[in-house]
N, C-alpha and C. Protein backbone atom coordinates (compact mmCIF):
# COMPACT_ATOMS: atom_id res chain seq x y z
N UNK A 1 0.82 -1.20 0.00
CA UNK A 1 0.00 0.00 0.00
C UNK A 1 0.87 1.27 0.00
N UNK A 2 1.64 1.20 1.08
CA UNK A 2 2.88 2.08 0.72
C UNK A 2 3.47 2.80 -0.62
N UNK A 3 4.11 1.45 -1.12
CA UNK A 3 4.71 1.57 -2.35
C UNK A 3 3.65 2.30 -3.53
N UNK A 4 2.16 2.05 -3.39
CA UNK A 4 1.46 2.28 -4.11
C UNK A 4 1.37 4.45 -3.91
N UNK A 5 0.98 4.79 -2.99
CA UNK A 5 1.27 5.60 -2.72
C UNK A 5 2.22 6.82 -3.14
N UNK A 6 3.73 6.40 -3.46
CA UNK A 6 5.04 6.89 -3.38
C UNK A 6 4.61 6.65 -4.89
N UNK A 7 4.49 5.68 -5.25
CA UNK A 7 4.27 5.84 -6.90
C UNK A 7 3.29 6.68 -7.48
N UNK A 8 2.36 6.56 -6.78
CA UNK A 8 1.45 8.01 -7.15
C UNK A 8 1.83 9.06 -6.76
N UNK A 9 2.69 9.27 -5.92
CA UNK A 9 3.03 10.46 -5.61
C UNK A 9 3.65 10.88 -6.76
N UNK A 10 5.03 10.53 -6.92
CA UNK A 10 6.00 10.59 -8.06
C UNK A 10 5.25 10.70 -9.24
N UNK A 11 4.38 9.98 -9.69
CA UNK A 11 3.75 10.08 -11.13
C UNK A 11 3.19 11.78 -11.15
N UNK A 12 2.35 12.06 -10.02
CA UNK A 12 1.76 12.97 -9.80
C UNK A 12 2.86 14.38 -9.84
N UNK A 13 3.94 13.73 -9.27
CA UNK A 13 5.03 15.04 -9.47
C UNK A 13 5.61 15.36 -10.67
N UNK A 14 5.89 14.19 -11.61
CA UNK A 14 5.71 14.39 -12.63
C UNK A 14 5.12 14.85 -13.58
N UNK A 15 4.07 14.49 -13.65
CA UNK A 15 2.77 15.04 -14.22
C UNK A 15 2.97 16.85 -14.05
N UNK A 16 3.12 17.22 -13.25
CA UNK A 16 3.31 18.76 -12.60
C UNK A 16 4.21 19.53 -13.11
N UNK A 17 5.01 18.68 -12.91
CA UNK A 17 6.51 19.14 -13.37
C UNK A 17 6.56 19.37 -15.26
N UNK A 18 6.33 18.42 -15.60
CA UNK A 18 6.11 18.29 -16.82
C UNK A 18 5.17 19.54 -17.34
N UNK A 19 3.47 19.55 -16.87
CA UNK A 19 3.07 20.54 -16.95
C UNK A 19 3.48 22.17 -17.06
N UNK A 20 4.77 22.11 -15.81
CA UNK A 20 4.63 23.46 -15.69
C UNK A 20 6.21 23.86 -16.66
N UNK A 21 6.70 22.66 -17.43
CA UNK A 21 7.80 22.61 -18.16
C UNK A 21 7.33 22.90 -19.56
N UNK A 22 6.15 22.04 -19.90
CA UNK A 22 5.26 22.72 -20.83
C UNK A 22 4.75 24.10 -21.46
N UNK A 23 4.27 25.03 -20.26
CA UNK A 23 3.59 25.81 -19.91
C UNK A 23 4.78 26.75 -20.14
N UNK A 24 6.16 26.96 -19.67
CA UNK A 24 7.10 27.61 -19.87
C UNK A 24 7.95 27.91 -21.48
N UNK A 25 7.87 26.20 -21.87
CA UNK A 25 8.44 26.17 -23.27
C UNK A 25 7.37 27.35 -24.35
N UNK A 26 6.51 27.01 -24.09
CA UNK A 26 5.36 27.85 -24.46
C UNK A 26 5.16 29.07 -24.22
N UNK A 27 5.60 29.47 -23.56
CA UNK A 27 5.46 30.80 -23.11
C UNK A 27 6.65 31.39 -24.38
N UNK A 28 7.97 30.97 -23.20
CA UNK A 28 9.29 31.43 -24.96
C UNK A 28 8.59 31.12 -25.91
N UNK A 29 8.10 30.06 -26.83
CA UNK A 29 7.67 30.14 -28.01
C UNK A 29 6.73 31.11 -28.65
N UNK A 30 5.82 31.44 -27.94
CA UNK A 30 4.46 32.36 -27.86
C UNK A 30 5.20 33.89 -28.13
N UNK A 31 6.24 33.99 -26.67
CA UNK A 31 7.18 35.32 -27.07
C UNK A 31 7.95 35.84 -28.31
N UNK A 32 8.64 34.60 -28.70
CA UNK A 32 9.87 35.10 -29.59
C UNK A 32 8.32 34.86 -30.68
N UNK A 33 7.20 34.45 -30.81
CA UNK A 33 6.57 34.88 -32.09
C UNK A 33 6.52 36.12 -31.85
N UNK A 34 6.17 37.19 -30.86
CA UNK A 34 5.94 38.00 -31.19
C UNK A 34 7.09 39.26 -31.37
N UNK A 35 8.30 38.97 -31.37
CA UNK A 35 9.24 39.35 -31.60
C UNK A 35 9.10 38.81 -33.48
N UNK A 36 8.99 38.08 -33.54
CA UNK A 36 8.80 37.48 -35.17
C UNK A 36 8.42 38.55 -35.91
N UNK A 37 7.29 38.57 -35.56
CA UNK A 37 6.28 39.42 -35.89
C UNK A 37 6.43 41.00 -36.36
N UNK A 38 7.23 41.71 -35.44
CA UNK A 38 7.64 42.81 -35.54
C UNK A 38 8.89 43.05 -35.87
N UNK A 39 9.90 41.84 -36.06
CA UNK A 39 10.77 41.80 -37.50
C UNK A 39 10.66 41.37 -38.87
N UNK A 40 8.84 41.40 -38.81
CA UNK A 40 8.51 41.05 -40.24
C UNK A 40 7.86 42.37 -40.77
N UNK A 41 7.55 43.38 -39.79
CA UNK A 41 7.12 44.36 -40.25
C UNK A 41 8.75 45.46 -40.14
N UNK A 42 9.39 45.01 -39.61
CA UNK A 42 10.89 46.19 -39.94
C UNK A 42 11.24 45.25 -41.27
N UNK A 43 11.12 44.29 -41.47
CA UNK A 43 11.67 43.73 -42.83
C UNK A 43 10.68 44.39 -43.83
N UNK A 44 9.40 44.74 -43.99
CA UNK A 44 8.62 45.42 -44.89
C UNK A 44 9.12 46.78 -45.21
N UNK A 45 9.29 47.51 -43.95
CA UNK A 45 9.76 48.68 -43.89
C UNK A 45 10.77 49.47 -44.54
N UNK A 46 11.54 48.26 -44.28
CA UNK A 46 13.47 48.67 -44.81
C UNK A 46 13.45 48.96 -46.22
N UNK A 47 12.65 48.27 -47.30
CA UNK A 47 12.94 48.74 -48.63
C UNK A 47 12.42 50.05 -48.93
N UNK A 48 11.34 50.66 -48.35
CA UNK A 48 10.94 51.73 -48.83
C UNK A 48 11.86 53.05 -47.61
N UNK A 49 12.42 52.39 -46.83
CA UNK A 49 13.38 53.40 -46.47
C UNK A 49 14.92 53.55 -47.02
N UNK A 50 15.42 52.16 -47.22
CA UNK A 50 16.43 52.32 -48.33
C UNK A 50 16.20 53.18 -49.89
N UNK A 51 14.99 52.60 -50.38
CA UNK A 51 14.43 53.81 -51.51
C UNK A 51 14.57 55.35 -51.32
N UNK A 52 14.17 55.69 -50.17
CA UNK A 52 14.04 56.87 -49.90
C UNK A 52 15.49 57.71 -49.73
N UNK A 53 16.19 56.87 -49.09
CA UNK A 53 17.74 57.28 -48.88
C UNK A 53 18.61 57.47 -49.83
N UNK A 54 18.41 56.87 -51.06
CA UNK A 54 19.02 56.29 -52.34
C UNK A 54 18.53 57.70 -52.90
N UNK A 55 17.56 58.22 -53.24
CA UNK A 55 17.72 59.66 -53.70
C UNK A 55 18.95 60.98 -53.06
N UNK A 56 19.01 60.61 -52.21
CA UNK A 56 19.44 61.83 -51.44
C UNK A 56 21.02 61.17 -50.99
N UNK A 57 21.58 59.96 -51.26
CA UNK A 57 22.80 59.77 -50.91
C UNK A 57 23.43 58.34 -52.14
N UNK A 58 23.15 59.08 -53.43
CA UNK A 58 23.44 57.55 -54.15
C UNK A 58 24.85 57.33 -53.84
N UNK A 59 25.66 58.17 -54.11
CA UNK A 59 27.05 57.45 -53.71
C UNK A 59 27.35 56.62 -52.43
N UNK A 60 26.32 56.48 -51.87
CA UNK A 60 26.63 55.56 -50.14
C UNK A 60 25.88 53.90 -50.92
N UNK A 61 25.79 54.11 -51.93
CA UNK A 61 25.03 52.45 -52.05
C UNK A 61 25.92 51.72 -51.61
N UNK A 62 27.26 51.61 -50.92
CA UNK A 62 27.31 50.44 -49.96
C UNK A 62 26.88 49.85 -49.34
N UNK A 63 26.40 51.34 -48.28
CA UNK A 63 25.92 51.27 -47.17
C UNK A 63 24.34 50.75 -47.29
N UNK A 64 24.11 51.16 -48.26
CA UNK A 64 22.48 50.59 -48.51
C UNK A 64 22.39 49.40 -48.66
N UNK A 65 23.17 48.88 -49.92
CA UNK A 65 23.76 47.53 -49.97
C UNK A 65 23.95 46.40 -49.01
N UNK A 66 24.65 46.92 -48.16
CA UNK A 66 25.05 46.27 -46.96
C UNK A 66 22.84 45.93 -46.14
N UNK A 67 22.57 46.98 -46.07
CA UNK A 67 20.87 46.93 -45.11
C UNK A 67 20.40 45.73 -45.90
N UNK A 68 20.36 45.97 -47.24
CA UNK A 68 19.47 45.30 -48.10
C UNK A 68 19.71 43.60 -47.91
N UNK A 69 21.40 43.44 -48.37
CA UNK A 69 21.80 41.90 -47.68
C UNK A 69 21.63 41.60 -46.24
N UNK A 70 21.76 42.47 -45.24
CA UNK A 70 21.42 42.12 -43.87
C UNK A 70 19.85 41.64 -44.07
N UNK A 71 19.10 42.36 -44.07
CA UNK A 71 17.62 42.17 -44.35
C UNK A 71 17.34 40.93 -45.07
N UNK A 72 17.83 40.53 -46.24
CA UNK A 72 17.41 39.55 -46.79
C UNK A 72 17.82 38.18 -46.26
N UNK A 73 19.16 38.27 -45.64
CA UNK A 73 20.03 37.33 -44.77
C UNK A 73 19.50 36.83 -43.76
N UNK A 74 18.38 38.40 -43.24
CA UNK A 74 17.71 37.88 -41.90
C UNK A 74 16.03 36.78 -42.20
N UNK A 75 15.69 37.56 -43.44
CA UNK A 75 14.79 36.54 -43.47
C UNK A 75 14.28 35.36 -44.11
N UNK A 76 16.11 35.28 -44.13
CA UNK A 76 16.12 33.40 -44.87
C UNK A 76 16.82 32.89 -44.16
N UNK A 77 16.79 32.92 -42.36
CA UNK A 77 16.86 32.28 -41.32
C UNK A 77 15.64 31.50 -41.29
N UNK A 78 15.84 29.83 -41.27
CA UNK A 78 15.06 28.89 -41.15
C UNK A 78 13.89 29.52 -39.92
N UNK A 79 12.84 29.64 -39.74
CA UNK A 79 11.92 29.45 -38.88
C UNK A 79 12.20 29.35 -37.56
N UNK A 80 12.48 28.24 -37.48
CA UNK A 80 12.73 27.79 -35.77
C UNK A 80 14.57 28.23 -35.24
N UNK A 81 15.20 28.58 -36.30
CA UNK A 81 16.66 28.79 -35.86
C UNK A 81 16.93 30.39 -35.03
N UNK A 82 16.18 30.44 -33.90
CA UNK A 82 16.34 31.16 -33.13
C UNK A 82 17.19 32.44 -32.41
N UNK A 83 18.73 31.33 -32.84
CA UNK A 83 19.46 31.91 -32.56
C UNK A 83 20.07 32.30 -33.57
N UNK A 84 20.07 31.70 -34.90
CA UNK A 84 20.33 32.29 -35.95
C UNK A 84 19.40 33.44 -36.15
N UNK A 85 18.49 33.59 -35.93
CA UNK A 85 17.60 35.13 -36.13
C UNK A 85 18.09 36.34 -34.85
N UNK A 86 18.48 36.02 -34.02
CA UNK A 86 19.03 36.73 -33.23
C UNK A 86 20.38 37.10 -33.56
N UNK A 87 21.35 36.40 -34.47
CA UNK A 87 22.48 37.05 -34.88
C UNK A 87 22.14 37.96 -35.95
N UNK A 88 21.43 36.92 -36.84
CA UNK A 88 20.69 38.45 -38.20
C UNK A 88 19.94 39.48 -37.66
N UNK A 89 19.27 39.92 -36.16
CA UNK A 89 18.91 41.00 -36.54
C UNK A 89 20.35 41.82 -35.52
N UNK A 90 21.28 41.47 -34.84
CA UNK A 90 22.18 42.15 -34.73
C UNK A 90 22.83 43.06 -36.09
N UNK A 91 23.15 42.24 -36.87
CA UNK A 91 23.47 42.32 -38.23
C UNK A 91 22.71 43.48 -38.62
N UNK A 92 21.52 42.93 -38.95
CA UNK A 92 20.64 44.31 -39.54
C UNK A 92 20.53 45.21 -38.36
N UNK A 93 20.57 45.54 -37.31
CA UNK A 93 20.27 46.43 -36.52
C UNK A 93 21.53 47.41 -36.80
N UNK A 94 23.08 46.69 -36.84
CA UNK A 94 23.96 47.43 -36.60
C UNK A 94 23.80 48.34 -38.79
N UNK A 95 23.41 47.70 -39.48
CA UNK A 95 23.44 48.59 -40.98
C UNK A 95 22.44 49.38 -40.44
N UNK A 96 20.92 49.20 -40.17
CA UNK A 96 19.84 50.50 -39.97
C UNK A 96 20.81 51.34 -39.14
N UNK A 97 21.36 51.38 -38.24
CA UNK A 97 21.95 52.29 -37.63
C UNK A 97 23.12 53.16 -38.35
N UNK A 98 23.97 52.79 -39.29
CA UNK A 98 24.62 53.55 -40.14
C UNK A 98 23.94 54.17 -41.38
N UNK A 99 22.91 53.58 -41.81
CA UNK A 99 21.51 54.54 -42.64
C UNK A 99 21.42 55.81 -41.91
N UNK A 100 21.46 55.60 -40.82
CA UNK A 100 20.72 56.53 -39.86
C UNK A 100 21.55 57.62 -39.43
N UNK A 101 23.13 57.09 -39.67
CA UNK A 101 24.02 58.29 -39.35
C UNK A 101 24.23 58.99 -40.38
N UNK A 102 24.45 58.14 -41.91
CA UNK A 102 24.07 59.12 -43.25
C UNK A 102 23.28 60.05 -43.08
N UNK A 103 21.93 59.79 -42.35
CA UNK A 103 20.71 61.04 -42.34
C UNK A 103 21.09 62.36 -42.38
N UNK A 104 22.49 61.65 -40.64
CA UNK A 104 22.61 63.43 -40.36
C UNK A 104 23.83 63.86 -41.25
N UNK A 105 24.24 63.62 -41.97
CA UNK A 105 25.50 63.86 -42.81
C UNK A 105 24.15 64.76 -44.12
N UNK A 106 23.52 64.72 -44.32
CA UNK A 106 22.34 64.90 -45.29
C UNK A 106 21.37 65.74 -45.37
N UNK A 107 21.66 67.16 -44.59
CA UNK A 107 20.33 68.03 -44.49
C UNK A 107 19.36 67.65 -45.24
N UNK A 108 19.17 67.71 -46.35
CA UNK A 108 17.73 67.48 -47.37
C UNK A 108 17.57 66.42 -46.53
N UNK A 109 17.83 65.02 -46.74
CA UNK A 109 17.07 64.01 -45.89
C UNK A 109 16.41 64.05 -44.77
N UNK A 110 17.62 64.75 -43.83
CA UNK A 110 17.04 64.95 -42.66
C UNK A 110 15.60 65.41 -42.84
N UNK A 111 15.26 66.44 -44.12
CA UNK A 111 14.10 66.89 -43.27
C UNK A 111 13.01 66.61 -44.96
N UNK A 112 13.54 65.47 -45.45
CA UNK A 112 12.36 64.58 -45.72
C UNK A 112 11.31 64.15 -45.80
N UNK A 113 10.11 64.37 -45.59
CA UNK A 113 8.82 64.13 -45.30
C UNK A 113 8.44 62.43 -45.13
N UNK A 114 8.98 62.03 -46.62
CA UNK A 114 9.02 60.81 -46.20
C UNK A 114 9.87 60.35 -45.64
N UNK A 115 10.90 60.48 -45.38
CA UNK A 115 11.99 59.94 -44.53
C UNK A 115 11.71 59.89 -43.28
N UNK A 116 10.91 61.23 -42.64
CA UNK A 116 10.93 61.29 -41.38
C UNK A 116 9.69 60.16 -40.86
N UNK A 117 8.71 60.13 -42.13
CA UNK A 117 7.60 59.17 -41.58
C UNK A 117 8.27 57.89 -41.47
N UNK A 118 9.45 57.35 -42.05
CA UNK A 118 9.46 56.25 -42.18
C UNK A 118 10.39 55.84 -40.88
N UNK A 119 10.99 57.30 -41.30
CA UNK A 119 11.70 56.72 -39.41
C UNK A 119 11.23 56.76 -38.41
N UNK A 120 9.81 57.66 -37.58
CA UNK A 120 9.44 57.39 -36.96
C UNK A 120 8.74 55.86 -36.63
N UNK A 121 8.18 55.58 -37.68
CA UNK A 121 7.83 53.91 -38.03
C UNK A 121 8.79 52.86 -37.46
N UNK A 122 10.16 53.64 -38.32
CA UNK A 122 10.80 52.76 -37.59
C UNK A 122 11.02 52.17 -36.47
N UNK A 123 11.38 53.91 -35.69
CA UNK A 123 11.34 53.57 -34.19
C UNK A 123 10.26 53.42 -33.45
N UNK A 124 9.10 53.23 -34.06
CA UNK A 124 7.96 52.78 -33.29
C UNK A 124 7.99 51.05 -33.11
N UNK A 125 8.36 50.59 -34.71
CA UNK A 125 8.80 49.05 -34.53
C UNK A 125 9.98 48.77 -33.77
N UNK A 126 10.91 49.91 -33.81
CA UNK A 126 12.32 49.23 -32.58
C UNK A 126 11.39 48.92 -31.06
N UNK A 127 11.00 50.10 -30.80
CA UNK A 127 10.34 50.22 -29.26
C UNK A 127 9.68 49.33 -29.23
N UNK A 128 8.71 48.84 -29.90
CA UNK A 128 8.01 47.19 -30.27
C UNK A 128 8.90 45.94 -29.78
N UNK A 129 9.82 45.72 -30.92
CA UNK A 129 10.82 44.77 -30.24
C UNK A 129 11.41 44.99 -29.32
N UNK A 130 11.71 46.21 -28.53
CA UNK A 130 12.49 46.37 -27.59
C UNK A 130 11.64 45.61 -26.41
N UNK A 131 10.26 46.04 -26.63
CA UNK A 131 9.39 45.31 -25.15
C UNK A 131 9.28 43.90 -25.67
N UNK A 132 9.10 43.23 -27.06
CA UNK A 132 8.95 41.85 -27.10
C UNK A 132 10.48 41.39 -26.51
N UNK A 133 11.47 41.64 -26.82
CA UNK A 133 12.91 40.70 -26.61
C UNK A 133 12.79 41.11 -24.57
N UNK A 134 12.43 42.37 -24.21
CA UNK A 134 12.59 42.17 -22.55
C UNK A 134 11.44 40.82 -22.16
N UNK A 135 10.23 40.78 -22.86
CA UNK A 135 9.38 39.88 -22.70
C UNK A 135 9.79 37.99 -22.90
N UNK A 136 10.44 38.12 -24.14
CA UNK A 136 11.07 37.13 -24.66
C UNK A 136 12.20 36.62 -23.20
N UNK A 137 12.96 37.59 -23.10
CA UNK A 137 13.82 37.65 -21.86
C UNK A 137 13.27 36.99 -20.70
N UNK A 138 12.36 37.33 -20.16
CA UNK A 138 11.51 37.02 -19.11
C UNK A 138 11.05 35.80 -18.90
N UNK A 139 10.53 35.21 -20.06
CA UNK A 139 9.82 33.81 -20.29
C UNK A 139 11.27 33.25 -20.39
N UNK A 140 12.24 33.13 -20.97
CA UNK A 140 13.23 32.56 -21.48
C UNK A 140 13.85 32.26 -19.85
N UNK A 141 14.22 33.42 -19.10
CA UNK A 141 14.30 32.95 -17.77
C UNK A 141 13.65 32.49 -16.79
N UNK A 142 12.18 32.21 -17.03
CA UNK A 142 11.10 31.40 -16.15
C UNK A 142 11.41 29.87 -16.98
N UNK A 143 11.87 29.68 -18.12
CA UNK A 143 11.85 28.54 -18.82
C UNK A 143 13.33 28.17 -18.12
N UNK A 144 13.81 28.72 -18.41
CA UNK A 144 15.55 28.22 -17.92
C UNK A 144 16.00 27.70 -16.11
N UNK A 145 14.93 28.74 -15.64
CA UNK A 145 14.90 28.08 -14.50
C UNK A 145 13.87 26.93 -14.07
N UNK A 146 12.86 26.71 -14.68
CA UNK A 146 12.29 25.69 -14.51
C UNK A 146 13.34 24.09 -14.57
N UNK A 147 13.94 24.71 -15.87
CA UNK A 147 15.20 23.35 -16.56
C UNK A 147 15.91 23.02 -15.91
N UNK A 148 16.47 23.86 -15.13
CA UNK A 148 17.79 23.93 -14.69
C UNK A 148 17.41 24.06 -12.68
N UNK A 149 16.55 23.87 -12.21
CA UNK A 149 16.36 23.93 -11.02
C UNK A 149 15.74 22.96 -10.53
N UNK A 150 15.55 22.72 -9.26
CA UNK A 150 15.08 21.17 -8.10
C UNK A 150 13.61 21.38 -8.27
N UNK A 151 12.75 20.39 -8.95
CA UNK A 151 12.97 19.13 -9.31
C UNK A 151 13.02 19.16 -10.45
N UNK A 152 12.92 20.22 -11.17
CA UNK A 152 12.83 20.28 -13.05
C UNK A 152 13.91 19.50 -13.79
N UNK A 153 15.00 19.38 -12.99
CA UNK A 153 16.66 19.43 -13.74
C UNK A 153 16.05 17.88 -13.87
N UNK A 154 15.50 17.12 -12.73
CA UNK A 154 15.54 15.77 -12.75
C UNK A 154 14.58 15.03 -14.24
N UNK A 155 13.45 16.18 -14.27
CA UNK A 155 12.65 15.42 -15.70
C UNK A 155 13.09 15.87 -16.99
N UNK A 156 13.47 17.44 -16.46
CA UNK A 156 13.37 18.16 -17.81
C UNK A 156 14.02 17.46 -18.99
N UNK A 157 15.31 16.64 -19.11
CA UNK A 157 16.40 16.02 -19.92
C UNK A 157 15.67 15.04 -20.59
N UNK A 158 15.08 14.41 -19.66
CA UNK A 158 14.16 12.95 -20.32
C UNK A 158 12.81 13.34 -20.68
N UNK A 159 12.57 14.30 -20.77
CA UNK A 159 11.01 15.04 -21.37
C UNK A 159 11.20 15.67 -22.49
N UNK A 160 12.42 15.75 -22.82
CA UNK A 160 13.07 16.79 -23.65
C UNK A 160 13.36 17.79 -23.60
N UNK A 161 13.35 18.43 -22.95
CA UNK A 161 13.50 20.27 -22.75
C UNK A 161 14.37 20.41 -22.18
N UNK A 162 14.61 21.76 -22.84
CA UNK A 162 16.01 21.99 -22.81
C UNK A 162 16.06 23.84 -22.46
N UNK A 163 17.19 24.40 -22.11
CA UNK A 163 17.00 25.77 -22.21
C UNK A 163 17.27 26.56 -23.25
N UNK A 164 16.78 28.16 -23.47
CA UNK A 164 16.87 28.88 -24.41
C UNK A 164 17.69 29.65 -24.18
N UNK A 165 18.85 30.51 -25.42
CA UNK A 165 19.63 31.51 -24.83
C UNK A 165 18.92 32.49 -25.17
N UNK A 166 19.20 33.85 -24.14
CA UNK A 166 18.85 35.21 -24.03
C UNK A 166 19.00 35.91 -25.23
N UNK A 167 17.98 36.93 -25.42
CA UNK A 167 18.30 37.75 -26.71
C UNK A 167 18.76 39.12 -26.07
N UNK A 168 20.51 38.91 -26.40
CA UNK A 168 21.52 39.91 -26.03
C UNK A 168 22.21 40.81 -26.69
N UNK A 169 21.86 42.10 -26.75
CA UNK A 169 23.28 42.65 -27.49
C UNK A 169 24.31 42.03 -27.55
N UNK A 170 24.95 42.45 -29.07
CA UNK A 170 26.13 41.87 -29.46
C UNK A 170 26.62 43.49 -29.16
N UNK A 171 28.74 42.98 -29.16
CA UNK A 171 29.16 43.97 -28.97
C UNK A 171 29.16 45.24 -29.92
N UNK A 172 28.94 45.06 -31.27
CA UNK A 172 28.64 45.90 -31.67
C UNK A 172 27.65 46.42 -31.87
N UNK A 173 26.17 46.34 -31.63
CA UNK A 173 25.17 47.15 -31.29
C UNK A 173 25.60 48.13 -30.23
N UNK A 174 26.38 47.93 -29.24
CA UNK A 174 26.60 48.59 -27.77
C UNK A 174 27.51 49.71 -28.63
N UNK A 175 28.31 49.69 -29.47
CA UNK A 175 29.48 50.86 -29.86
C UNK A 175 28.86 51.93 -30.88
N UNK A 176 28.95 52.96 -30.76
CA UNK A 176 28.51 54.16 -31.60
C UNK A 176 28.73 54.00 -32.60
N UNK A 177 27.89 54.20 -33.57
CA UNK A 177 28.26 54.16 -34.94
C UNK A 177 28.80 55.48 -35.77
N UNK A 178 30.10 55.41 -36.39
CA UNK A 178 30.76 56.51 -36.68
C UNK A 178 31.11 56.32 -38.27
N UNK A 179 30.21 57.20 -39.12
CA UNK A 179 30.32 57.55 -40.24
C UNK A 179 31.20 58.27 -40.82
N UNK A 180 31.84 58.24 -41.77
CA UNK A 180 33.08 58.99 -41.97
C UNK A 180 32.92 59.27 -43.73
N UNK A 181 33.28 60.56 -44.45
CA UNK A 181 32.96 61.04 -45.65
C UNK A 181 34.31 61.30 -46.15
């Protein structure tokens, strides 16, 4: 009767555990969609702001060049490769940001009509991702500690789950971007 007991117990802890291992994986997944999401609308964005730039600075088509392959690089990251989408939008984050220092090299642009709409857009979609990746962040560390803590560590391996890494600045997002003519 005992034994019967202890085995229900355990099943039952399992069951829980599992549940709330579930419930977490899901959560990160649920998040980084919506981080998805709002690098599918900065990926819409980018061509008609590269367009716009390309009048007013053709000799920089490097630099445009460069957005356009970041951008396209980023969204022929397989689906589920996570962390490969987290290095591409470093990538593209650090070219939009040298677009952006052309601006000020550019009076006419600067004061653009369309330019300015498109950059506000922009930074309405940065501020977007900025709260999905702290969100993403959040779940990613309720998931990681579930994995990695008493009693999770004991099922999580044989349930499958596993942890997610953080979506972190790379070092060059952190360094100023310095344009030079």
């Amino acid at each position: 009767m005992i034994y019967l007991v202890i085995v229900i117990a355990i099943a039952l802890l399992a069951v829980f555990i599992y549940n709330g291992l579930v419930g977490a994986k899901n959560a990160v997944m649920d998040s980084w969609s919506n981080i998805d999401v709002a690098l599918k609308r900065r990926f819409d964005l980018i061509p008609n702001l590269v367009n716009t730039v390309k009048g007013y600075a053709a000799h920089e088509s490097g630099t445009l060049e460069k957005v356009i392959a970041a951008r396209n690089a980023a969204m022929n990251v397989p689906k589920g490769d996570i962390n490969g989408q987290i290095a591409a939008d470093h990538t593209l984050t650090a070219s939009l940001r040298q677009v952006f220092a052309l601006a000020e090299s550019y009076p006419d642009l600067k004061a653009n009509t369309n330019f300015l709409q498109l950059q506000d857009k922009l930074n309405e979609i940065e501020t977007n991702l900025e709260n999905a990746r702290r969100y993403y962040n959040a779940t990613v560390r309720e998931n990681n500690n579930k994995v990695e803590g008493f009693p999770g560590v004991l099922f999580a391996s044989s349930f499958g789950f596993h942890t997610f890494d953080f979506f972190e600045s790379d070092e060059q997002s952190r360094q100023n971007v310095n344009v030079q003519f």
